[in-house]
Protein backbone atom coordinates (compact mmCIF):
# COMPACT_ATOMS: atom_id res chain seq x y z
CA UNK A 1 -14.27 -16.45 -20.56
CA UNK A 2 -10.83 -17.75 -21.23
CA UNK A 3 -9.06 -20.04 -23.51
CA UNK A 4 -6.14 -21.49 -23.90
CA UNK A 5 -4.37 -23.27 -26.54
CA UNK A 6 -0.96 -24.40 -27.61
CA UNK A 7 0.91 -24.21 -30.42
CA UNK A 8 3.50 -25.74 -32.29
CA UNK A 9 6.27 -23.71 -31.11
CA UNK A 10 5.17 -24.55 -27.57
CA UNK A 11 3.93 -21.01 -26.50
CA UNK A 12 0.61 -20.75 -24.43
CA UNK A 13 -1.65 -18.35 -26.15
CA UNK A 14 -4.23 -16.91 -23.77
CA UNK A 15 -7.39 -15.66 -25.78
CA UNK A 16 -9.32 -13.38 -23.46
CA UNK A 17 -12.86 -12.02 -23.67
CA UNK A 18 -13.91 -9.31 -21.69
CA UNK A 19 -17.54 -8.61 -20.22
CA UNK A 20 -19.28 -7.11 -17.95
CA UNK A 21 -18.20 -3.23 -17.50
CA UNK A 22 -17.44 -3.22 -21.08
CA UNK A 23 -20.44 -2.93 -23.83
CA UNK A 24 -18.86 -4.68 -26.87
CA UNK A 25 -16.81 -8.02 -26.33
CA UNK A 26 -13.12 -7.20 -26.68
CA UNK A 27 -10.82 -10.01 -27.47
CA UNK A 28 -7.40 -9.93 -26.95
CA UNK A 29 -4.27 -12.70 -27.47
CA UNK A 30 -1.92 -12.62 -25.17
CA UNK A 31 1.50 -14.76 -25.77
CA UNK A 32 3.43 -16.30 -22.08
CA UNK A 33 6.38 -18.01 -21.83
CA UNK A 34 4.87 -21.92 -20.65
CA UNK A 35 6.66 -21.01 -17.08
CA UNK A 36 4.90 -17.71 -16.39
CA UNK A 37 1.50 -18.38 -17.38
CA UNK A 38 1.78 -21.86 -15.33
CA UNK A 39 2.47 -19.55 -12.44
CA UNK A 40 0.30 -17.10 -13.56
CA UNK A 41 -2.64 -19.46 -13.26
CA UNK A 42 -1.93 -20.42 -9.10
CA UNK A 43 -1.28 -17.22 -8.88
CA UNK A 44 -5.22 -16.31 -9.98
CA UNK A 45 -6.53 -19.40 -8.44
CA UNK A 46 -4.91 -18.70 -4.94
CA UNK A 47 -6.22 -15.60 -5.19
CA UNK A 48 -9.89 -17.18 -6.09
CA UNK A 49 -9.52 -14.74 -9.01
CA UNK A 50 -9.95 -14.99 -13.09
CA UNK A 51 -6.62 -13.82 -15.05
CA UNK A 52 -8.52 -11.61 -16.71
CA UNK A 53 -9.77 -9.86 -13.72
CA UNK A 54 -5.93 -9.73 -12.76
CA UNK A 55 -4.98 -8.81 -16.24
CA UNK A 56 -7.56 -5.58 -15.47
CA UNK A 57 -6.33 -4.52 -12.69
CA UNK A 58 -2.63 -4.75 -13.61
CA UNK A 59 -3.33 -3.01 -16.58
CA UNK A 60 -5.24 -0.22 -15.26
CA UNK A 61 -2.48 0.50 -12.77
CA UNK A 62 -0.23 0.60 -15.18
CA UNK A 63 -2.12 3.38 -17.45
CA UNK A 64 -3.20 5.19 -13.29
CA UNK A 65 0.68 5.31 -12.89
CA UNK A 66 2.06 6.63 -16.13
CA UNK A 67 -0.57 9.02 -15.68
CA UNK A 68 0.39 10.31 -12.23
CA UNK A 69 4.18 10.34 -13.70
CA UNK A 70 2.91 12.58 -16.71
CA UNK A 71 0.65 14.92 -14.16
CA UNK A 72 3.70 15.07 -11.89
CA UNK A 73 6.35 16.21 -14.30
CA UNK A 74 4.00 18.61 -15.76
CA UNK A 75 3.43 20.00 -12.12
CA UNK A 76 7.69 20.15 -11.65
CA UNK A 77 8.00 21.61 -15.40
CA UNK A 78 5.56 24.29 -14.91
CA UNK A 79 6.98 25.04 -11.52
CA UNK A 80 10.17 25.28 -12.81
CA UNK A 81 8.73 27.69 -15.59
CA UNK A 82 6.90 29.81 -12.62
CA UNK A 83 9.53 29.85 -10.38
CA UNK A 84 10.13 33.48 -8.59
CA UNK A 85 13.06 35.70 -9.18
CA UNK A 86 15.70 35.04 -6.22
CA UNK A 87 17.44 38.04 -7.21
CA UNK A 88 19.33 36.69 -9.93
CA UNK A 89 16.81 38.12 -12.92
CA UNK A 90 17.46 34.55 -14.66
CA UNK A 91 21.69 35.86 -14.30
CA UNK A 92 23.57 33.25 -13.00
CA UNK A 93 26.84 35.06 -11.77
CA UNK A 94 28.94 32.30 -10.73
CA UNK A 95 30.34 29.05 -11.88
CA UNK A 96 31.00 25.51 -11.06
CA UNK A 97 34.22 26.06 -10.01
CA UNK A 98 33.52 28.73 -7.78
CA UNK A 99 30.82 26.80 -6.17
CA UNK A 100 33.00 23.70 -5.56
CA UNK A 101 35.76 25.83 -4.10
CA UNK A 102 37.68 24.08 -1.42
């Protein structure tokens, strides 16, 4: 279900309630600038979608990708903490300079 009203200062407040998947009923208020929720709403509709459906799915990618970021830099930091001895025995036996030598 999803209702809108308008306020005083002119900001569209949605108030969403979520079904379905969920057990309890979860309400939530979301504030949008007049212009973006107006688009918002043909964007849903072209779509033959509910905002909240959209709302779902945009916010699940965003917790799937943060989450993929985390696992990744965990993978590169614990690489980085495994990485084999190329002779150096964690020595480095040089400097910028003498790498940049021209």
């Amino acid at each position: 279900m999803l209702l809108l009203s308008r306020r005083a200062s002119q900001e569209w407040h949605i108030f969403t309630c979520y079904t379905g998947f969920v057990k309890e009923q979860i309400n939530v208020t979301l504030s949008l600038p007049g212009s973006l929720l107006r688009r918002f709403r043909v964007f849903a509709a072209s779509r033959n979608q509910s905002m909240s459906s959209l709302m779902t799915v945009a916010v699940r990618q965003m917790i799937e990708q943060d989450t993929q970021t985390r696992a990744a830099k965990q993978r590169f930091l614990e690489r980085i903490r495994n990485a084999p001895d190329r002779g150096t025995r964690g020595v480095i036996g040089w400097t910028r300079d003498q790498l940049h030598e021209r």
